[in-house]
Protein backbone atom coordinates (compact mmCIF):
# COMPACT_ATOMS: atom_id res chain seq x y z
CA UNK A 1 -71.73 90.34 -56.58
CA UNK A 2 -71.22 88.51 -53.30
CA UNK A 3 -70.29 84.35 -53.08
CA UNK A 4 -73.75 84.29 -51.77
CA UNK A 5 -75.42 86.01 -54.83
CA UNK A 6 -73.33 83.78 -57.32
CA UNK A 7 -73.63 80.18 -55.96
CA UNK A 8 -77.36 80.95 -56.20
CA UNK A 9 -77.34 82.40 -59.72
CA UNK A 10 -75.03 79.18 -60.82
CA UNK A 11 -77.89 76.91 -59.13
CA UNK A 12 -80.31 78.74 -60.78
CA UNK A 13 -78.05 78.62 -64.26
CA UNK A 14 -78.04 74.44 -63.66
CA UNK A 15 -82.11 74.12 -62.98
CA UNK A 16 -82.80 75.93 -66.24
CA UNK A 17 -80.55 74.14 -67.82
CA UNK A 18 -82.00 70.81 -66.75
CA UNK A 19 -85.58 72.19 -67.37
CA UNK A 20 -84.19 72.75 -70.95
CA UNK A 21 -82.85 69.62 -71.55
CA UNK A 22 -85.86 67.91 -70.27
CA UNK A 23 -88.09 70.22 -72.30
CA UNK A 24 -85.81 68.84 -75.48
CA UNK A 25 -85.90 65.53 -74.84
CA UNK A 26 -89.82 65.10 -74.27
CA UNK A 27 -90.17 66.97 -77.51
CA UNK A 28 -88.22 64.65 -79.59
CA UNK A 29 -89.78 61.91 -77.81
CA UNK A 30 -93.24 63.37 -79.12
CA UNK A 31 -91.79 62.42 -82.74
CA UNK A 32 -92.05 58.99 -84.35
CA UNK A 33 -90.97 58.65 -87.62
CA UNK A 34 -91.35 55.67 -89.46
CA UNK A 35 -88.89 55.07 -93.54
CA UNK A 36 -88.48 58.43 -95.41
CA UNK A 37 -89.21 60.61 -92.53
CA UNK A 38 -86.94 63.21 -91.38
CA UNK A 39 -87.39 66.62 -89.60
CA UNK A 40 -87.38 68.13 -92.92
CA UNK A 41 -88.56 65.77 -95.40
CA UNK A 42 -91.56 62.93 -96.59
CA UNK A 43 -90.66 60.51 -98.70
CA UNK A 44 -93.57 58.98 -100.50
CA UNK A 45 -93.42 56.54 -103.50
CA UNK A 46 -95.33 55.87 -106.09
CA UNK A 47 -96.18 53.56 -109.63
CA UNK A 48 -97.74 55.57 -112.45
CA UNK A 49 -98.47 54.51 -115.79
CA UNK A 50 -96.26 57.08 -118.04
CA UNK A 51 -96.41 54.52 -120.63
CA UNK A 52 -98.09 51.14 -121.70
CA UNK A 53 -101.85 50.80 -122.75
CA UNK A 54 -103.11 53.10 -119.95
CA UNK A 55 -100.88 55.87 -120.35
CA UNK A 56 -103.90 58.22 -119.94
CA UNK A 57 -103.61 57.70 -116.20
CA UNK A 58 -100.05 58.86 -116.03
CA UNK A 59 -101.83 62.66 -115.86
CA UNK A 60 -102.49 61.19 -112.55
CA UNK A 61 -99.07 61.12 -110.77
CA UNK A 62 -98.35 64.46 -112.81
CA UNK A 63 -100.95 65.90 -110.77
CA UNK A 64 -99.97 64.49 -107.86
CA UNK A 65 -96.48 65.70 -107.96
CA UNK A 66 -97.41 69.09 -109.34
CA UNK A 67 -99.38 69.53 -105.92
CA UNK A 68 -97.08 68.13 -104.05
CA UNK A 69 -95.05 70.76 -105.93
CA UNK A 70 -97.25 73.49 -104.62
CA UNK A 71 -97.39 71.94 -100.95
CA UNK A 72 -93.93 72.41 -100.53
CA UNK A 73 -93.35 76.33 -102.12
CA UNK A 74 -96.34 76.95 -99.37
CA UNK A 75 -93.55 75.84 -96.44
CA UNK A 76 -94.72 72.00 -96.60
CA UNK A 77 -96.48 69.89 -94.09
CA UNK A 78 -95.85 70.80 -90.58
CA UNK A 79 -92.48 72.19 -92.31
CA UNK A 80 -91.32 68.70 -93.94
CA UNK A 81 -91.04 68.71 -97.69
CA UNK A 82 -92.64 66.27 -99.77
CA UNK A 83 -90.13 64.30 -101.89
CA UNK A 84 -92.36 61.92 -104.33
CA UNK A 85 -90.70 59.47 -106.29
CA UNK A 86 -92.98 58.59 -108.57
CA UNK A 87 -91.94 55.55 -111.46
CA UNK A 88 -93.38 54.29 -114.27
CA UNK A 89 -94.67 50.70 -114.59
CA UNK A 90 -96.17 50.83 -117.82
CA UNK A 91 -99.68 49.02 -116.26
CA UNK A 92 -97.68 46.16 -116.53
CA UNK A 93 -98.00 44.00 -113.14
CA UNK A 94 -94.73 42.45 -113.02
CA UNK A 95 -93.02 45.98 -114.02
CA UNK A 96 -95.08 47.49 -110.81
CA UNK A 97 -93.71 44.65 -108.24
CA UNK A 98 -90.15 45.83 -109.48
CA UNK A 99 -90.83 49.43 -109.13
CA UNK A 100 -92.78 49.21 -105.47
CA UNK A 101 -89.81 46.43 -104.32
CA UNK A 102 -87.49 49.18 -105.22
CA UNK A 103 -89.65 52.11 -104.06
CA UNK A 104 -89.71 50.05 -100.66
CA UNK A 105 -86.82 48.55 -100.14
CA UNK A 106 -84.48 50.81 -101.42
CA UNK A 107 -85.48 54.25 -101.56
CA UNK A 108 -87.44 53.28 -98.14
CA UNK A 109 -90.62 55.40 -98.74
CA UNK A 110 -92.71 56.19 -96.03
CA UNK A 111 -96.28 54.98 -98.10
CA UNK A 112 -97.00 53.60 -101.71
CA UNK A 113 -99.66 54.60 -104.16
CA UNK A 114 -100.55 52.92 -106.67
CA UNK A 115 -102.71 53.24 -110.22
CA UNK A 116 -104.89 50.65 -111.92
CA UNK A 117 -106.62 47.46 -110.50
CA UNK A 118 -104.36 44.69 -111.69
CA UNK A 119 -101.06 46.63 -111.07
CA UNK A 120 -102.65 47.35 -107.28
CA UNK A 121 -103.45 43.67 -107.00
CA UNK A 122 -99.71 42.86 -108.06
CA UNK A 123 -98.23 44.18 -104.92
CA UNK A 124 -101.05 44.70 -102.48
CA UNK A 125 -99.78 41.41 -100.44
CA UNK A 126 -96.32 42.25 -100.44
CA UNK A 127 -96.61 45.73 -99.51
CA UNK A 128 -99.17 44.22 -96.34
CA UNK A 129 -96.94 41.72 -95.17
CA UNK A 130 -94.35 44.38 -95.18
CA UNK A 131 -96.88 46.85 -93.13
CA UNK A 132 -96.37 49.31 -95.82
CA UNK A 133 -98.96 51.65 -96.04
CA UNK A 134 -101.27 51.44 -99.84
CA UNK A 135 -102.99 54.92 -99.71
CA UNK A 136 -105.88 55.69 -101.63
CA UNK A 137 -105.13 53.56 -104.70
CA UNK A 138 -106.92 54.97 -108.12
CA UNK A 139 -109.22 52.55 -108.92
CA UNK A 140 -112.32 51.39 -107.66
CA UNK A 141 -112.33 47.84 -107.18
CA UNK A 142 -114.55 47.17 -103.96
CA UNK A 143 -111.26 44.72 -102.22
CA UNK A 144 -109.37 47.83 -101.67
CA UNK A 145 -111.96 47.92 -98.91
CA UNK A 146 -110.89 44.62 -97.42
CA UNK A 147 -109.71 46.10 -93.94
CA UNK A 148 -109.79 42.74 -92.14
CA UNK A 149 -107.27 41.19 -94.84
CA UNK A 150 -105.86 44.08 -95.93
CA UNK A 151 -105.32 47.11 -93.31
CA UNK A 152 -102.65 48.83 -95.35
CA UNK A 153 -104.64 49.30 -98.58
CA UNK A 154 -107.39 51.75 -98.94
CA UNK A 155 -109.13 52.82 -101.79
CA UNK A 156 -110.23 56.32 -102.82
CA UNK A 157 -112.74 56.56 -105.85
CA UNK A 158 -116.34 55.55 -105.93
CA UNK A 159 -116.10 52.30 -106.18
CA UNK A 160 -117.03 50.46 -109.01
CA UNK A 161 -120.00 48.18 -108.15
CA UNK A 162 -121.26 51.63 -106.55
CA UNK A 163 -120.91 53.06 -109.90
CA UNK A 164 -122.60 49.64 -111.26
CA UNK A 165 -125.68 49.54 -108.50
CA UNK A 166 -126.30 53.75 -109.66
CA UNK A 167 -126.57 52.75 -113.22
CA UNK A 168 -129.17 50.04 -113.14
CA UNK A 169 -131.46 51.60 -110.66
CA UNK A 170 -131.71 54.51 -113.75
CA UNK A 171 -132.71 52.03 -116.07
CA UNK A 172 -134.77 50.30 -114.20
CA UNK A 173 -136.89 53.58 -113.61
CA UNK A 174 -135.96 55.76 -117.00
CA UNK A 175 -136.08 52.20 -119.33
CA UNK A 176 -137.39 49.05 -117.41
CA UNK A 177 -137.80 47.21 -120.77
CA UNK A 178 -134.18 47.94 -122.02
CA UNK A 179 -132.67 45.18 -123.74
CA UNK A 180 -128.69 45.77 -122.66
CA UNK A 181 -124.99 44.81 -124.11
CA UNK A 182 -122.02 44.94 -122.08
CA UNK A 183 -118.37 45.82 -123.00
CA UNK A 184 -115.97 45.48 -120.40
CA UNK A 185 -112.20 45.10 -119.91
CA UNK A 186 -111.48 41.40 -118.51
CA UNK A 187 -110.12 42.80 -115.47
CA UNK A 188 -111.19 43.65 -111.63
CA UNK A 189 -112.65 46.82 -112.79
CA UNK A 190 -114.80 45.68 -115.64
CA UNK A 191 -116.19 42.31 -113.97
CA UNK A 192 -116.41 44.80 -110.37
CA UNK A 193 -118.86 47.39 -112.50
CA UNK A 194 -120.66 44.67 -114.24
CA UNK A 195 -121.57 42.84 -110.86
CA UNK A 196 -122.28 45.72 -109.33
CA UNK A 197 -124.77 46.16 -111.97
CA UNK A 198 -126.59 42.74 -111.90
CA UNK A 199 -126.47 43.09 -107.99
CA UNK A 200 -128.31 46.92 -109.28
CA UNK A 201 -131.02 45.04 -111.87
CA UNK A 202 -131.42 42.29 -109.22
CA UNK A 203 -134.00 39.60 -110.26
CA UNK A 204 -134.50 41.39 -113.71
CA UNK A 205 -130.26 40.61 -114.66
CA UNK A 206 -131.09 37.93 -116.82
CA UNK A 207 -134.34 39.35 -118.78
CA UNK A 208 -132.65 42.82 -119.27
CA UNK A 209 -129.15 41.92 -120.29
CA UNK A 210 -129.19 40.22 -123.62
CA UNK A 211 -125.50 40.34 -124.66
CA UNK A 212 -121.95 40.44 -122.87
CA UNK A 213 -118.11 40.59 -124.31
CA UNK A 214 -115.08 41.34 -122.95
CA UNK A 215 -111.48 42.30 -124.39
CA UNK A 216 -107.81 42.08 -122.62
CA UNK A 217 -106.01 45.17 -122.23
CA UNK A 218 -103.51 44.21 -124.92
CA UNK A 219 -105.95 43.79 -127.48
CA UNK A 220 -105.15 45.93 -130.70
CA UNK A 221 -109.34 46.20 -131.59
CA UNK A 222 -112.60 45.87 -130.12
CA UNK A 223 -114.44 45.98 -133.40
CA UNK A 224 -114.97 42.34 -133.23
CA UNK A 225 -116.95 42.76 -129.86
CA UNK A 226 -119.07 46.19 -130.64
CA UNK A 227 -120.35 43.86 -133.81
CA UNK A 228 -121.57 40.78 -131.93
CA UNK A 229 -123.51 43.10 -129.11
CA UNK A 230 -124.88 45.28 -131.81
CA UNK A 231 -126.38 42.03 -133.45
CA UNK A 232 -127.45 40.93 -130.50
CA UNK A 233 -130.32 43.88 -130.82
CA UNK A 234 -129.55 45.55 -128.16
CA UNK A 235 -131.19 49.14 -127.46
CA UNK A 236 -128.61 49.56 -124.89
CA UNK A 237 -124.76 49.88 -124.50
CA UNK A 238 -122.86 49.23 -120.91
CA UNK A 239 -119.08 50.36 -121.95
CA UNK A 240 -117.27 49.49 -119.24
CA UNK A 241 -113.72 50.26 -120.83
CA UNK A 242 -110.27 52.33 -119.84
CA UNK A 243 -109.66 55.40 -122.07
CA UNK A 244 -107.98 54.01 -125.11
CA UNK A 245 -110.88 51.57 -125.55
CA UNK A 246 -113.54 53.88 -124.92
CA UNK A 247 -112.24 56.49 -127.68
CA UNK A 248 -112.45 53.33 -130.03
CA UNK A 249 -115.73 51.91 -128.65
CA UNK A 250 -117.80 55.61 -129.41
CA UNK A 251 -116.11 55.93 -132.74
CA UNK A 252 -116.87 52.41 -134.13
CA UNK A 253 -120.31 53.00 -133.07
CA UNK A 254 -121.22 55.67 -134.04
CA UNK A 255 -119.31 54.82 -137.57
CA UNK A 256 -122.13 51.34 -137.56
CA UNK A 257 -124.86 53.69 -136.99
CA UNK A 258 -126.00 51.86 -134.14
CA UNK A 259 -127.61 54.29 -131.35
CA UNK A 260 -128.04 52.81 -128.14
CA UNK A 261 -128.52 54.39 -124.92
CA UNK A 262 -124.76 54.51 -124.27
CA UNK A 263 -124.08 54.83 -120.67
CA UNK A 264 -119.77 55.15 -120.03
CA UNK A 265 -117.83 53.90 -116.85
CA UNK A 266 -116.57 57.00 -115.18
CA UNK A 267 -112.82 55.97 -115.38
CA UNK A 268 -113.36 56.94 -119.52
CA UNK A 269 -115.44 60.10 -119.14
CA UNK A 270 -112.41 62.52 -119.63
CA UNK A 271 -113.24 65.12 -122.10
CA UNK A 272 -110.06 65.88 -122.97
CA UNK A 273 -108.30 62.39 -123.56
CA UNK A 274 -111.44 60.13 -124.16
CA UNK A 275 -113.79 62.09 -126.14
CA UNK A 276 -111.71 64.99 -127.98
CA UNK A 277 -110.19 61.95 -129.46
CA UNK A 278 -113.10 59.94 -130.45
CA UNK A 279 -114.76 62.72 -131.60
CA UNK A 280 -117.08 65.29 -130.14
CA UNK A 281 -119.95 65.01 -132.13
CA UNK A 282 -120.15 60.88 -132.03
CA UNK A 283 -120.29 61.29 -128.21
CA UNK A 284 -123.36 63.63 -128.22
CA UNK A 285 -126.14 61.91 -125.51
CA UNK A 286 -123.52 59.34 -123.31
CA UNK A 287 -124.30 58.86 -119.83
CA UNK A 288 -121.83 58.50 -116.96
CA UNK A 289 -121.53 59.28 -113.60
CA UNK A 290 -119.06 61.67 -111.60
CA UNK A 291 -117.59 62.89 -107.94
CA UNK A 292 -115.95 65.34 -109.09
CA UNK A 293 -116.23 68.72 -110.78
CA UNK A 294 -115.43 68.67 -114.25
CA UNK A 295 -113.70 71.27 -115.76
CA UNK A 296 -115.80 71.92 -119.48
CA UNK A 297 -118.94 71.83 -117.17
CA UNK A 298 -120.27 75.45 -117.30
CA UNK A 299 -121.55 75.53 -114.07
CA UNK A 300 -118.09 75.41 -112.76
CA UNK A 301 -117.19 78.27 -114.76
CA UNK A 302 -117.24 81.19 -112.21
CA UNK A 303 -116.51 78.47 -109.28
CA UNK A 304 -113.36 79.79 -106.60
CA UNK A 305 -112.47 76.26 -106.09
CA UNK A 306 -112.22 75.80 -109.86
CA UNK A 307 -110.76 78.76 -110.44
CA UNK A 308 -108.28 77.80 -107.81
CA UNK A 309 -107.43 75.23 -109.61
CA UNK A 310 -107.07 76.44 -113.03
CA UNK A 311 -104.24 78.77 -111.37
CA UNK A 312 -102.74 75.75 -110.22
CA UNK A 313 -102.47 73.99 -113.34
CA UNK A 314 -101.27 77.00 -115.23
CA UNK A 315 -98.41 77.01 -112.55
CA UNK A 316 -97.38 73.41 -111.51
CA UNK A 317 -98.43 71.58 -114.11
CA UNK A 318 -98.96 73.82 -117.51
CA UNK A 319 -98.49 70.61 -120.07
CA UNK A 320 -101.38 69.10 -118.35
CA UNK A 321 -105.18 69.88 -119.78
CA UNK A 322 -107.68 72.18 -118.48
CA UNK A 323 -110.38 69.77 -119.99
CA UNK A 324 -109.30 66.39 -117.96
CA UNK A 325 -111.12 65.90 -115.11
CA UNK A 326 -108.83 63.37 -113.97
CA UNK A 327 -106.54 66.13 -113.21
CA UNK A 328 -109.07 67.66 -110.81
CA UNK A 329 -109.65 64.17 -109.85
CA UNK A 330 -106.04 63.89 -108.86
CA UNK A 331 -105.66 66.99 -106.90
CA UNK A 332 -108.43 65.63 -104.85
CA UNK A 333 -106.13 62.39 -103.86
CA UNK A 334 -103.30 64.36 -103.07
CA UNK A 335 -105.31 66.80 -101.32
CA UNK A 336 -106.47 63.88 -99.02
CA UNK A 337 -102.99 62.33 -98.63
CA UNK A 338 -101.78 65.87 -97.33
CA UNK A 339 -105.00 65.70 -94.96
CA UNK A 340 -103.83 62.49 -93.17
CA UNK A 341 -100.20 63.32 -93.08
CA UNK A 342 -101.17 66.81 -91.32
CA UNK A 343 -103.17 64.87 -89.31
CA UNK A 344 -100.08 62.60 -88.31
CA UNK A 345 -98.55 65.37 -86.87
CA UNK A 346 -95.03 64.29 -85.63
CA UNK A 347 -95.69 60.86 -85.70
CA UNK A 348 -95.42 59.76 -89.22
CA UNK A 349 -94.78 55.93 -88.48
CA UNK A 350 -96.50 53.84 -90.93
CA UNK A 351 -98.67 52.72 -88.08
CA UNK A 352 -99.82 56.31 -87.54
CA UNK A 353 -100.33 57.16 -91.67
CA UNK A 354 -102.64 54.33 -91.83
CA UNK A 355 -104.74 54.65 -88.95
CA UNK A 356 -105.42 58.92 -90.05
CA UNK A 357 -106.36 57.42 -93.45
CA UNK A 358 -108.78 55.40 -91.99
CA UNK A 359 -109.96 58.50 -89.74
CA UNK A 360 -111.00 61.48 -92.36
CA UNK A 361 -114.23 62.89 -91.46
CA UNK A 362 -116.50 64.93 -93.69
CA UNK A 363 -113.86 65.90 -95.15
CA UNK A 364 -114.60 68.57 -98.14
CA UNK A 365 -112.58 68.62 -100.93
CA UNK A 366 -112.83 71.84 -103.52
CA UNK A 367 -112.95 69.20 -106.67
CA UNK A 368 -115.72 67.37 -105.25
CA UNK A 369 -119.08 67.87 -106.46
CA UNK A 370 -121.53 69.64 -103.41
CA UNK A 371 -122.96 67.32 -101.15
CA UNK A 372 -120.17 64.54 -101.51
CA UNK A 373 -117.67 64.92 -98.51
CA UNK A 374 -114.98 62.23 -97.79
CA UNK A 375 -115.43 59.96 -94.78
CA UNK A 376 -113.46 56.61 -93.57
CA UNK A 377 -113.22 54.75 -90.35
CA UNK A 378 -111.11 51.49 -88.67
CA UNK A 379 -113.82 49.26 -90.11
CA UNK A 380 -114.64 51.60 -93.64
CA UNK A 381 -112.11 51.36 -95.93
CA UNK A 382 -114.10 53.19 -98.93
CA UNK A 383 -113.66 57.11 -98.91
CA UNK A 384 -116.24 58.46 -101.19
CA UNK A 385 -119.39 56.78 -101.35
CA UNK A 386 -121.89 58.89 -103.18
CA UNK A 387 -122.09 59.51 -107.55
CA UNK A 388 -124.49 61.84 -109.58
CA UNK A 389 -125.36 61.00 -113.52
CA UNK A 390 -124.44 63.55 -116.32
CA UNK A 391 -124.84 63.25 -120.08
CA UNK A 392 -122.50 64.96 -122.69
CA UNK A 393 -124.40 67.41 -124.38
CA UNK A 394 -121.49 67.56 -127.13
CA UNK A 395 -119.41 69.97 -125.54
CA UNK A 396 -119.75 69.26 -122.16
CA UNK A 397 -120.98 67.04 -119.07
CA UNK A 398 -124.37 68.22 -117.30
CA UNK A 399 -125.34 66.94 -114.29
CA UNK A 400 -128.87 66.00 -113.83
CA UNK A 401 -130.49 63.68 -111.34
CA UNK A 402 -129.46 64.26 -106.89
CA UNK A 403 -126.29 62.25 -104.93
CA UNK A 404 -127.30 58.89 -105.59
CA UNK A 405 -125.20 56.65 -102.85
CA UNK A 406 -125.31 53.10 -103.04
């Protein structure tokens, strides 16, 4: 080879060697990664009740992490692993500000989720000052929608004056003359269905309801309450409890003999841990309402998506029941969280997280029920939107009634 040939191979040599270095350097200034993020790895944190009065919800992070579980044997998200560090906080506020200080300031996790309205209200301050991203929370209080006071929370289910507004427009058409006593926890979610309700009834509030009582979440009984409302003569019951309290609600009244049009808040209407408890046959005619598919509904029974996730139960998470809908329910959240963070792409900032949580568009999840699709926006903090009505037949839920929004 002559001088000639090799000074311009060696020039050559040096351009693609600059091309190269500028082709690595705009790549990894394509990536923005904000706490918890490396090239290989998302660190997300979370506060689940393992323990405590609500330990019925703890199925939820279960779920969570057995998908994130299955996520990562399928190569990840845009080939980062999913490392969820997920602590209980017994649905005790003050134990779910120590675990979310710790989650964020020491194990520096890229987003928080949370379980339960007052454990959410506990830290949902702290975590915005801190620009910490809340992701779809599990519970249904309508402030997780506050976007103008609080653009790092967002909520995920139905919310629960939704659920509220969807309830009294059926009694006002199936039983306009009802004469109605509410139960309900003395929390966010109990006073958020109830108003939602009233807003539902409108004008008629006052005529139709003819009783209210509430209970704290440590209380050992509600028998005391399910007495006074049944004496009130009352032809129908608003239960507007968590799971614990619901299983006790439908077996003390059924063991009074009192038979009211009994219409359940969604949170309790769990076949597996809610009514399996109670009792079957003393749950025979509720009413509820439900998003998702549940899993002792026969219609569901031949369903790919369902059967989909039956195989992923068996797999990830084979402890867990096939009769709990909040474990399809879960899926669903984590199935959306794995939506925004491929939507991230390679900038997972917390900036970035929160505004593709606030950009999912008819977005179809396989344990929603058909014609309910997933949609949020800078200004719509409130991903599902829509409900249909079932009634337990004694084995199962049955849908009746079309997509009632609010």
């Amino acid at each position: 080879m002559t001088k000639r040939n090799l000074d311009a191979l060696r020039r050559t040599l040096l351009v693609l060697g600059a091309s190269s270095m500028l082709a690595g350097a705009a790549a990894a200034q394509t990536k923005n990664y904000g706490p918890g993020v490396t090239d290989t790895e998302i660190k997300i944190g979370q506060a689940a009740p393992y323990s405590g009065p609500a330990s019925a919800y703890g199925a939820i992070g279960k779920t969570i992490a057995a998908h994130f579980r299955k996520v990562n044997d399928e190569g990840g998200i845009n080939g980062r692993k999913i490392n969820l560090i997920s602590l209980d906080d017994s649905f005790s506020p003050p134990k779910t500000v120590e675990v979310v200080r710790r989650l964020v300031e020491s194990e520096n996790v890229l987003f928080v989720h949370t379980i339960g309205s007052s454990t959410t209200a506990a830290v949902q301050r702290y975590l915005n000052q801190n620009k910490v991203p809340q992701l779809f929370v599990s519970t249904g209080a309508t402030k997780w929608g506050d976007h103008k006071n609080f653009p790092w929370t967002i909520g995920f289910n139905a919310t629960y004056q939704t659920e509220g507004i969807v309830y009294a427009r059926y009694l006002l058409k199936e039983k306009p003359d009802a004469k109605v006593a509410v139960l309900y926890q003395n929390d966010d979610f109990g006073k958020d269905v109830l108003a939602g309700f009233k807003m539902g009834l409108g004008e008629k509030a006052k005529a139709l309801i003819v009783a209210e009582r509430s209970y704290e979440l440590t209380d050992p009984m509600i028998d005391t309450q399910l007495i006074s409302l049944q004496a009130s003569g009352a032809d129908v019951l608003l239960n507007l409890t968590t799971p614990k309290f619901a299983a006790m609600s439908i077996r003390k009244v059924y063991e009074m003999g009192w038979k009211p049009l009994h219409i359940l808040a969604n949170v309790s209407a769990s076949v597996g841990s809610v009514l399996k408890p109670a009792g079957l046959e003393k749950a025979v005619g509720i009413i509820s309402s439900a998003y998702t598919k549940d899993p002792t509904d026969a219609a569901w029974a031949n369903d790919p998506a369902m059967n989909e996730w039956r195989a992923f139960m068996k797999k990830y998470y084979p402890d867990g029941s096939l009769d709990d809908w909040i474990n399809v329910y879960s899926q669903g959240m984590a199935q959306a969280m794995v939506q925004t963070l491929k939507q991230a792409g390679d900038d997972l900032s917390r900036e970035n997280v929160m505004r593709q949580a606030a950009n999912l568009k008819d977005l179809e999840l396989p344990s929603l029920l058909p014609g309910i699709r997933i949609n949020t926006g800078p200004t719509d903090y409130y991903p599902i939107e829509q409900l249909r009505l079932n009634r337990f037949d004694g084995k199962q839920w049955v849908l009746f009634g079309d997509v009632i929004g609010k």
